[in-house]
PDB file of N, CA and C in Angstrom:
ATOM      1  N   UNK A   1       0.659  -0.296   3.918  1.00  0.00           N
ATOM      2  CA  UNK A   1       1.460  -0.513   2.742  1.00  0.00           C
ATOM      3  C   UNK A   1       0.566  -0.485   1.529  1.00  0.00           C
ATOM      4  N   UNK A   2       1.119   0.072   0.260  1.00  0.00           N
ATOM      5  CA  UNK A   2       0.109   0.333  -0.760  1.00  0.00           C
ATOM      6  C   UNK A   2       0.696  -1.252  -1.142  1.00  0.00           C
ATOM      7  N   UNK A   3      -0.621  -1.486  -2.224  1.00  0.00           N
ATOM      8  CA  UNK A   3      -0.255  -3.154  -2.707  1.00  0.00           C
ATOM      9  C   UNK A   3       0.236  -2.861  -4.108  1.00  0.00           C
ATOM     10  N   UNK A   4       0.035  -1.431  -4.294  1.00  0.00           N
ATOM     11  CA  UNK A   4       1.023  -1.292  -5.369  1.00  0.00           C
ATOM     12  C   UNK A   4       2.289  -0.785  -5.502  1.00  0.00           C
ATOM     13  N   UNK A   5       3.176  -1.319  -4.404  1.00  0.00           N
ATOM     14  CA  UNK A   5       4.305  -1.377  -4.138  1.00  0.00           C
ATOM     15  C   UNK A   5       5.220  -2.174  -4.893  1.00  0.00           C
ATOM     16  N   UNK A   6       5.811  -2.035  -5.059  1.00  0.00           N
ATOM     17  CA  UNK A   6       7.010  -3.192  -6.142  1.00  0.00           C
ATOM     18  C   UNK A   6       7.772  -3.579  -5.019  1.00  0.00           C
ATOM     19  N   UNK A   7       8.363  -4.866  -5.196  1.00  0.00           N
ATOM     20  CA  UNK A   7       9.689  -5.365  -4.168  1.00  0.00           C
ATOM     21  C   UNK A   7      10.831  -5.078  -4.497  1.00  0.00           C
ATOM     22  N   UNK A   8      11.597  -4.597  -3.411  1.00  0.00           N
ATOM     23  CA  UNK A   8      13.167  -3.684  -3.692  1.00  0.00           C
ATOM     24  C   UNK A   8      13.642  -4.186  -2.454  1.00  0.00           C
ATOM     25  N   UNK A   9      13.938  -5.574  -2.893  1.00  0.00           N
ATOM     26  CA  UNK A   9      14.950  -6.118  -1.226  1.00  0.00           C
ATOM     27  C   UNK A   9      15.815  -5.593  -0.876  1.00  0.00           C
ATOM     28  N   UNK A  10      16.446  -4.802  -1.809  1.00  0.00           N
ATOM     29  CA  UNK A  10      17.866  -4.302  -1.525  1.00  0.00           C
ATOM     30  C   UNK A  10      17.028  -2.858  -0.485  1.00  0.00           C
ATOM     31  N   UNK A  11      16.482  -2.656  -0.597  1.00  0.00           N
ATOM     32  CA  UNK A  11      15.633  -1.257   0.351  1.00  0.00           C
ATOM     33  C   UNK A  11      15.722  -1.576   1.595  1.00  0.00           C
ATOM     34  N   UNK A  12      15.338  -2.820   1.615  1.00  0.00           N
ATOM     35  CA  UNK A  12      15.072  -3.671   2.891  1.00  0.00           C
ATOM     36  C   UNK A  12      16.457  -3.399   3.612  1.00  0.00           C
ATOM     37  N   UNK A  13      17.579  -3.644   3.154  1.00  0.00           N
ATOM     38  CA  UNK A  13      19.001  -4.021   4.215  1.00  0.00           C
ATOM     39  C   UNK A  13      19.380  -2.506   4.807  1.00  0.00           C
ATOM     40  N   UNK A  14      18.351  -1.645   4.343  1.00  0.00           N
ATOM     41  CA  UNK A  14      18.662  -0.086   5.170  1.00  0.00           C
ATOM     42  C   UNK A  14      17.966   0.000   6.052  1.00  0.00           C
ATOM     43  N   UNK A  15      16.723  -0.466   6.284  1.00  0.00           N
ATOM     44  CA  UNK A  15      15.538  -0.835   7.643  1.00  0.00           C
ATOM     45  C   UNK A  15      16.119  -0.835   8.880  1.00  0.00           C
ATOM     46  N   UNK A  16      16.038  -0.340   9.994  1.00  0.00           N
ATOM     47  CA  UNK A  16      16.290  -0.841  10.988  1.00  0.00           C
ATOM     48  C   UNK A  16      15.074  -1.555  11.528  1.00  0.00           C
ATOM     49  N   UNK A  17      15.160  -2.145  12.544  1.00  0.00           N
ATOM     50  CA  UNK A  17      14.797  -3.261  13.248  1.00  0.00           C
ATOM     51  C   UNK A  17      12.605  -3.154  12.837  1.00  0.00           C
ATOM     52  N   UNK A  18      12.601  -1.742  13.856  1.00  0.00           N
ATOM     53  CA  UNK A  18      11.525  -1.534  13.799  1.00  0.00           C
ATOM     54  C   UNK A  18      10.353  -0.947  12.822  1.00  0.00           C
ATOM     55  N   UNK A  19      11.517  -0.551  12.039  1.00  0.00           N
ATOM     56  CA  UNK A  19      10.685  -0.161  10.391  1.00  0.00           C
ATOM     57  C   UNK A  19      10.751  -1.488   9.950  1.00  0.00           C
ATOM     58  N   UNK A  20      10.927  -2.374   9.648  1.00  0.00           N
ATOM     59  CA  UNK A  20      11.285  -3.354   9.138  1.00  0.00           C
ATOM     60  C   UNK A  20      10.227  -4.423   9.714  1.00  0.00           C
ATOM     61  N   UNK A  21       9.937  -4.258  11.095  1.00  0.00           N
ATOM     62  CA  UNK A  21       8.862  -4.978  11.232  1.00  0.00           C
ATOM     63  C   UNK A  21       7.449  -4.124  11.435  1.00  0.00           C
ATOM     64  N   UNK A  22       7.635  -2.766  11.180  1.00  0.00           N
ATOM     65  CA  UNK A  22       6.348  -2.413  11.015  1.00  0.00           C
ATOM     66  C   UNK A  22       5.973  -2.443   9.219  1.00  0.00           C
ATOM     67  N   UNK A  23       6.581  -2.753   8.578  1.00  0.00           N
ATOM     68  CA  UNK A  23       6.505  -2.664   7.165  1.00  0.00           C
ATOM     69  C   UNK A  23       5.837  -4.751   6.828  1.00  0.00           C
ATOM     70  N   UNK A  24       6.549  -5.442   7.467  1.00  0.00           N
ATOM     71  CA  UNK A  24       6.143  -6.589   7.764  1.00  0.00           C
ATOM     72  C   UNK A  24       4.634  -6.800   8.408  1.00  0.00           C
ATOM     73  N   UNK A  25       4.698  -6.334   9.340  1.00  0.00           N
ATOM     74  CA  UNK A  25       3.194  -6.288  10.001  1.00  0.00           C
ATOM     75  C   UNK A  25       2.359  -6.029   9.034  1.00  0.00           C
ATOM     76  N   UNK A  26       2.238  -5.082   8.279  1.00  0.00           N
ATOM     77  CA  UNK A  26       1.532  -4.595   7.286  1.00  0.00           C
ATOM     78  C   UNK A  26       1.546  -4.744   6.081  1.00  0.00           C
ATOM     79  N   UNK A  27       2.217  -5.608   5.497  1.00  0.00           N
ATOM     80  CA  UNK A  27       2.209  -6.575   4.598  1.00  0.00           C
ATOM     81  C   UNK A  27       1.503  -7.776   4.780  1.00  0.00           C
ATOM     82  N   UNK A  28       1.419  -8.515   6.312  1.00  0.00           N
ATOM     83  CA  UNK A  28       0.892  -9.675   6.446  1.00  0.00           C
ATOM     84  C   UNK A  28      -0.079  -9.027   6.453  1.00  0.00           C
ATOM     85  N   UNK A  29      -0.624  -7.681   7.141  1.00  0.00           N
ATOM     86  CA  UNK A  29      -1.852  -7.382   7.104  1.00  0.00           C
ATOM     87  C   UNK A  29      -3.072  -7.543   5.831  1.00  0.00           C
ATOM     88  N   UNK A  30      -2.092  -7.148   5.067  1.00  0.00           N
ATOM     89  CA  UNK A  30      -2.710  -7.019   3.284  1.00  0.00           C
ATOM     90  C   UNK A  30      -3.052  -8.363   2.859  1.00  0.00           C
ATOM     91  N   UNK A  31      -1.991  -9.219   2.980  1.00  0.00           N
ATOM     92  CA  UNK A  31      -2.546 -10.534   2.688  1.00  0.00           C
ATOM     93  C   UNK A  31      -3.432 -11.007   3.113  1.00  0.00           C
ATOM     94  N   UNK A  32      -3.818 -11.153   4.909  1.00  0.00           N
ATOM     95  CA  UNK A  32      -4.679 -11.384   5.364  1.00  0.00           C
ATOM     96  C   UNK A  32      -5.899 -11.282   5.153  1.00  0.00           C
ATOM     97  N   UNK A  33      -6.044  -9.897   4.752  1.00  0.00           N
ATOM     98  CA  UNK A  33      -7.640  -8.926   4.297  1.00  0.00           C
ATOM     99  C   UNK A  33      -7.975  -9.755   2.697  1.00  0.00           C
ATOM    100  N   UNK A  34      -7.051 -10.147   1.991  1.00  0.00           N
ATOM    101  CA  UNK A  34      -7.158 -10.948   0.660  1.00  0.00           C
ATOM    102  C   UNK A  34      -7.969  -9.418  -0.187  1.00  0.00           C
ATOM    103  N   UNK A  35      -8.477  -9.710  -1.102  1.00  0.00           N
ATOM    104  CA  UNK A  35      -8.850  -9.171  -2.258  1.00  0.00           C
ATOM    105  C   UNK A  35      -7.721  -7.984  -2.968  1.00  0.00           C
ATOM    106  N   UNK A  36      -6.886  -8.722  -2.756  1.00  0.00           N
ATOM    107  CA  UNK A  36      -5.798  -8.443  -4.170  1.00  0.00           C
ATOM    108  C   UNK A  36      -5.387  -9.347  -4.881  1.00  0.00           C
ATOM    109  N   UNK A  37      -5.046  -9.125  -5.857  1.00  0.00           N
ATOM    110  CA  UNK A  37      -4.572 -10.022  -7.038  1.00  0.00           C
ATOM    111  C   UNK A  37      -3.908 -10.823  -7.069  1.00  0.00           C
ATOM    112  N   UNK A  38      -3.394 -12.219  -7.399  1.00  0.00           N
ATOM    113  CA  UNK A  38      -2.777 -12.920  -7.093  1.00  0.00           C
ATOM    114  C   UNK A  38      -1.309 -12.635  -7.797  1.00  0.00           C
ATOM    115  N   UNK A  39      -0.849 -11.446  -8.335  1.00  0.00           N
ATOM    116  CA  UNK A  39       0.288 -11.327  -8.799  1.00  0.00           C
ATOM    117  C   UNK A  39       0.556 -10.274  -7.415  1.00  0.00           C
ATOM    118  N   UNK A  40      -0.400  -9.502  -7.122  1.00  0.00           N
ATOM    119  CA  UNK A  40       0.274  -8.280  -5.918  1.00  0.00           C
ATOM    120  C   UNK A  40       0.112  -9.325  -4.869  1.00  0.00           C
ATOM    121  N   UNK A  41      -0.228 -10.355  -4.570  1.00  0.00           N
ATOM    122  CA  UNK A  41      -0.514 -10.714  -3.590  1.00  0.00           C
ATOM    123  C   UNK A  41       1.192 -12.001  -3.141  1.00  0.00           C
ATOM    124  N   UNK A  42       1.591 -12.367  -4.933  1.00  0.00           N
ATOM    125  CA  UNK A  42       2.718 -12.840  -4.917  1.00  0.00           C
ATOM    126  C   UNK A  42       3.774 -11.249  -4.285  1.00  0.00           C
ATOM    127  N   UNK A  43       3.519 -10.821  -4.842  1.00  0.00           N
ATOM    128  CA  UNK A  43       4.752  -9.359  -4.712  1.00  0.00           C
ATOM    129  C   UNK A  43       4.739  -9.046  -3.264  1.00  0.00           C
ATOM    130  N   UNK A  44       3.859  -9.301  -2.244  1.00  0.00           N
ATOM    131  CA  UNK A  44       3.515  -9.061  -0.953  1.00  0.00           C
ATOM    132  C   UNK A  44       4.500  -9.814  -0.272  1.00  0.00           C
ATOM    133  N   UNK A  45       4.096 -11.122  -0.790  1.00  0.00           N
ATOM    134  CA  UNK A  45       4.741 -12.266   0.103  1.00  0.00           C
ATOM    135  C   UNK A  45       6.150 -12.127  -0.005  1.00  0.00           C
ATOM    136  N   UNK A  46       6.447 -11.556  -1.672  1.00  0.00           N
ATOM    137  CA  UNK A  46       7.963 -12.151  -1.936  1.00  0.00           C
ATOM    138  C   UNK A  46       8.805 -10.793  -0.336  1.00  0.00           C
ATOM    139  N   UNK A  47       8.110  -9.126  -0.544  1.00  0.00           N
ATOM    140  CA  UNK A  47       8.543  -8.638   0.465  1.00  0.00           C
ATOM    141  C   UNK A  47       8.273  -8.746   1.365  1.00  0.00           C
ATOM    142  N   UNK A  48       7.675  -9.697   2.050  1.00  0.00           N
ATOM    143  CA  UNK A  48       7.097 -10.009   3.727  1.00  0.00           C
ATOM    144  C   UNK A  48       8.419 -11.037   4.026  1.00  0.00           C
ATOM    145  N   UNK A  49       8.818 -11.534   2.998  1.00  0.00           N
ATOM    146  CA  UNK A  49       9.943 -12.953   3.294  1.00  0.00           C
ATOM    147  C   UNK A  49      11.451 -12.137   3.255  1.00  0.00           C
ATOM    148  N   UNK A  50      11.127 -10.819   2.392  1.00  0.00           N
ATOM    149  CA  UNK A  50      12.169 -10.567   2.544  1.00  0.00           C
ATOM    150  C   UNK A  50      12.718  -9.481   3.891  1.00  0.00           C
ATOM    151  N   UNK A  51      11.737  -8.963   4.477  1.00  0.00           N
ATOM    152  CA  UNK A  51      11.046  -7.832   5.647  1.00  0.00           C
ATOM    153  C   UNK A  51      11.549  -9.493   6.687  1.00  0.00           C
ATOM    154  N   UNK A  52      11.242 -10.473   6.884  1.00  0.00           N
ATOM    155  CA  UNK A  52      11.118 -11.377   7.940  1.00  0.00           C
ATOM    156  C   UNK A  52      13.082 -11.441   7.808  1.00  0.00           C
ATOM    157  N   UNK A  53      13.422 -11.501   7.037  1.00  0.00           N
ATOM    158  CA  UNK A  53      14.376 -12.147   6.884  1.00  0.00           C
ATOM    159  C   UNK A  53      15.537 -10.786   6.913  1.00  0.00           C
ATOM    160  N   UNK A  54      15.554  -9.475   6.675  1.00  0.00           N
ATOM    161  CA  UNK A  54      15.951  -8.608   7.146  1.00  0.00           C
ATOM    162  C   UNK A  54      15.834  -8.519   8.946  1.00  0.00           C
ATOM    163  N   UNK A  55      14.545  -8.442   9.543  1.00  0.00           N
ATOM    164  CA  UNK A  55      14.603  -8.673  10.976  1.00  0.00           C
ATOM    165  C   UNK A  55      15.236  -9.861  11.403  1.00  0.00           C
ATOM    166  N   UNK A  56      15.380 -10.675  11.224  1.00  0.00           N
ATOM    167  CA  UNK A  56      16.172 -11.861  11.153  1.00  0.00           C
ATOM    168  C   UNK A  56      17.545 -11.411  11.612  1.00  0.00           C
ATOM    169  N   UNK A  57      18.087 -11.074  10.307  1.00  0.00           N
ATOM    170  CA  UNK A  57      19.434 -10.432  10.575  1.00  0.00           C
ATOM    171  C   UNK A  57      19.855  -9.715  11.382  1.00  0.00           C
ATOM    172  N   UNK A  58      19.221  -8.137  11.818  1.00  0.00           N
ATOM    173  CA  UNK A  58      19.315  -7.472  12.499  1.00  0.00           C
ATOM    174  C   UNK A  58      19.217  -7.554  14.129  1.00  0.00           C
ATOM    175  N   UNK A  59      18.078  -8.884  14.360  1.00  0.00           N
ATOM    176  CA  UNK A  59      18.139  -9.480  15.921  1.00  0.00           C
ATOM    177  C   UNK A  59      19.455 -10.744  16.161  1.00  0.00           C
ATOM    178  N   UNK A  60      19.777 -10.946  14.677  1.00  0.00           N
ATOM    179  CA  UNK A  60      21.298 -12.023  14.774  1.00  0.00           C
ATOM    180  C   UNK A  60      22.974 -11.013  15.480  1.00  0.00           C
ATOM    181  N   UNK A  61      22.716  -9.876  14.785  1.00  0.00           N
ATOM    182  CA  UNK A  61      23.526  -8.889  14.248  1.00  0.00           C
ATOM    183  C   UNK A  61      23.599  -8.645  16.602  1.00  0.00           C
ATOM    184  N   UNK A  62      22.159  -8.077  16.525  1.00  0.00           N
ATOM    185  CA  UNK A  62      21.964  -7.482  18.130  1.00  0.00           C
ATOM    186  C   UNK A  62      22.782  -8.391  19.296  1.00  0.00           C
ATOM    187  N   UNK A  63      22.176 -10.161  18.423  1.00  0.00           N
ATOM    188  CA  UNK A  63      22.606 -10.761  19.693  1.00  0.00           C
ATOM    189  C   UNK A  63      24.187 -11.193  20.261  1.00  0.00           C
ATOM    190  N   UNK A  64      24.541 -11.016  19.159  1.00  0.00           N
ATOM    191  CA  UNK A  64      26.088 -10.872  18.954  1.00  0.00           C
ATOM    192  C   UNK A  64      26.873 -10.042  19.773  1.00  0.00           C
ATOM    193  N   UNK A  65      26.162  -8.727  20.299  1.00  0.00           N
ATOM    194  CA  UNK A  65      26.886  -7.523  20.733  1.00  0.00           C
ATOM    195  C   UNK A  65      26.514  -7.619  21.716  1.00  0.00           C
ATOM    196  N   UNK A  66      25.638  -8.424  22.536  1.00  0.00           N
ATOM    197  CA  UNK A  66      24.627  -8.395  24.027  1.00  0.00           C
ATOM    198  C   UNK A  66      25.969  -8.830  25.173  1.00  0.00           C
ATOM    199  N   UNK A  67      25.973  -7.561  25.687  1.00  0.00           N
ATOM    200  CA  UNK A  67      27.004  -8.502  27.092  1.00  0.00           C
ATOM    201  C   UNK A  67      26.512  -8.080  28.484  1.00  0.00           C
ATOM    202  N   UNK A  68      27.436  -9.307  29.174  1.00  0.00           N
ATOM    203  CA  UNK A  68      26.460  -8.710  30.880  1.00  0.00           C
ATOM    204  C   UNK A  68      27.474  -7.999  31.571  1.00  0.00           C
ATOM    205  N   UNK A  69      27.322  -7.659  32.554  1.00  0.00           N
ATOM    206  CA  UNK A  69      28.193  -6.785  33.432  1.00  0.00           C
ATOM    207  C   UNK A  69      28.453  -7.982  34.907  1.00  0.00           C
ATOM    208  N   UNK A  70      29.724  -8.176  35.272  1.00  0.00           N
ATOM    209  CA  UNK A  70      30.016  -8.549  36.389  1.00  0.00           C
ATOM    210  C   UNK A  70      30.906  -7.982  37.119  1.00  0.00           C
ATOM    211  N   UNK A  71      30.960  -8.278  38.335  1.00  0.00           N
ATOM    212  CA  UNK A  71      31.773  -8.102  39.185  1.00  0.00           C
ATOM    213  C   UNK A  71      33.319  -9.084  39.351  1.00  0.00           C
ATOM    214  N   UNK A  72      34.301  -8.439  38.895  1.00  0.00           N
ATOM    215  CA  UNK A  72      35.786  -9.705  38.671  1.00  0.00           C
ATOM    216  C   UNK A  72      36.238  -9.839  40.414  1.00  0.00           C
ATOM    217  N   UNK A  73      36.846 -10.086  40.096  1.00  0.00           N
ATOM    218  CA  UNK A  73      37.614 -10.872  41.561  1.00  0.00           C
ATOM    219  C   UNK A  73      38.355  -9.545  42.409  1.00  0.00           C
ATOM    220  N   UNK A  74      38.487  -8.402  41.527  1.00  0.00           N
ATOM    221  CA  UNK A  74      39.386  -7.449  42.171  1.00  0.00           C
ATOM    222  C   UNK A  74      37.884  -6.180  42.578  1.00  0.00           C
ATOM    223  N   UNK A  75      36.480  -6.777  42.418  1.00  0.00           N
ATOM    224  CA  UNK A  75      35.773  -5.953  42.929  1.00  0.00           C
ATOM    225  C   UNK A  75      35.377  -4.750  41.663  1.00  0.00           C
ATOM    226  N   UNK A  76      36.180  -4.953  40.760  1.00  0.00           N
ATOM    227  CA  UNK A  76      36.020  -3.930  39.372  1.00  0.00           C
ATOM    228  C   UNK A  76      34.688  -4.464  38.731  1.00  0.00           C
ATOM    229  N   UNK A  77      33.714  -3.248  38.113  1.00  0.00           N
ATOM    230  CA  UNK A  77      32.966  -3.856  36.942  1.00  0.00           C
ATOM    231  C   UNK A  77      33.466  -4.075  35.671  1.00  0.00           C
ATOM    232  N   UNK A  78      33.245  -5.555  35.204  1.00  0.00           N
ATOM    233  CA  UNK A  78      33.570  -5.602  33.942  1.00  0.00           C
ATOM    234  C   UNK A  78      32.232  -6.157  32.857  1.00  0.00           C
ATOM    235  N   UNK A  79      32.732  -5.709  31.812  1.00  0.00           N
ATOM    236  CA  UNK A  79      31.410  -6.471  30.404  1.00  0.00           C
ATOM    237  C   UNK A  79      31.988  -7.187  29.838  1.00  0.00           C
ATOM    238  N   UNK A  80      31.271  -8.533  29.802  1.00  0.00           N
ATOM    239  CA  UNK A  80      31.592  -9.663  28.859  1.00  0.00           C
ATOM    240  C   UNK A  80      30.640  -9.991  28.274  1.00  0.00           C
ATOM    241  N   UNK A  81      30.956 -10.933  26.983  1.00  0.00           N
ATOM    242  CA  UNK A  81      29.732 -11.415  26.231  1.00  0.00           C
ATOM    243  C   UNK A  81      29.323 -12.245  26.966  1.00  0.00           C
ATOM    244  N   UNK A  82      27.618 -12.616  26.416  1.00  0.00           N
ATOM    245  CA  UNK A  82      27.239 -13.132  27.431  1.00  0.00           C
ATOM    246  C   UNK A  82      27.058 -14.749  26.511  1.00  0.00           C
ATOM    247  N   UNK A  83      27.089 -15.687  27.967  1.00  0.00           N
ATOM    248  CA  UNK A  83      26.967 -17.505  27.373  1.00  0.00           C
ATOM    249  C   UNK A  83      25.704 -18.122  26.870  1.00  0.00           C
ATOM    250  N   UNK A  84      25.560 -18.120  26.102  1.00  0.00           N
ATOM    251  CA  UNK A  84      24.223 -18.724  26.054  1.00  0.00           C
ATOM    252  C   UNK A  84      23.914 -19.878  27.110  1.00  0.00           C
ATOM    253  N   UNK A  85      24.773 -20.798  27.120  1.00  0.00           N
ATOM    254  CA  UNK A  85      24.210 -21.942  28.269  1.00  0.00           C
ATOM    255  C   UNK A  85      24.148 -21.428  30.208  1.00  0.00           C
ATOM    256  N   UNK A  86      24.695 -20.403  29.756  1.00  0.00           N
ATOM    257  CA  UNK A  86      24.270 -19.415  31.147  1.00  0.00           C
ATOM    258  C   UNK A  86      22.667 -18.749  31.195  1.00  0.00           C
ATOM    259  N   UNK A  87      21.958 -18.546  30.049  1.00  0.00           N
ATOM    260  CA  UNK A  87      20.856 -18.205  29.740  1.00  0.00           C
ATOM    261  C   UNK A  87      19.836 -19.097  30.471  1.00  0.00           C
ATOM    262  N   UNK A  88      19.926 -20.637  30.702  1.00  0.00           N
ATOM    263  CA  UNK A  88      18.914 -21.338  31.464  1.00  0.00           C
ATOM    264  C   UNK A  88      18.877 -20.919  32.575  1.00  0.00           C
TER     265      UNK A  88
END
């Protein structure tokens, strides 16, 4: 990521999952390495929070649609959502 990037959250809500966290990765990367400015270094963070928080959504969005496949009583496969307290 160049650090002379400007933040455009609204860019962010077109990301899918994995652009979104490779754009993240590499933002924390920048910070990490330090020797940028403390205004690009604000502008980093503000899009790393907003990159975290786009993936956020998109694994909320996923888990919503996740279903399992069983077997019903008449021997048919069916898909249902799946329970979370079935998850333990």
């Amino acid at each position: 990521m160049s650090v002379n990037e400007t933040v455009d959250e609204s860019a962010n809500d077109e990301l899918n999952f994995e652009e979104a966290l490779r754009q993240l990765e590499e933002t924390v990367a920048a910070l990490e390495n330090g020797g940028v400015p403390l205004d690009k270094s604000l502008d980093l963070l503000k899009k790393g929070l907003s990159l975290a928080d786009r993936c956020e959504a998109v694994l909320a969005e996923a888990e919503l649609t996740i279903e399992q496949l069983t077997i019903n009583e008449d021997g048919e496969l069916v898909s249902e959502p799946v329970d979370e307290e079935d998850e333990d």
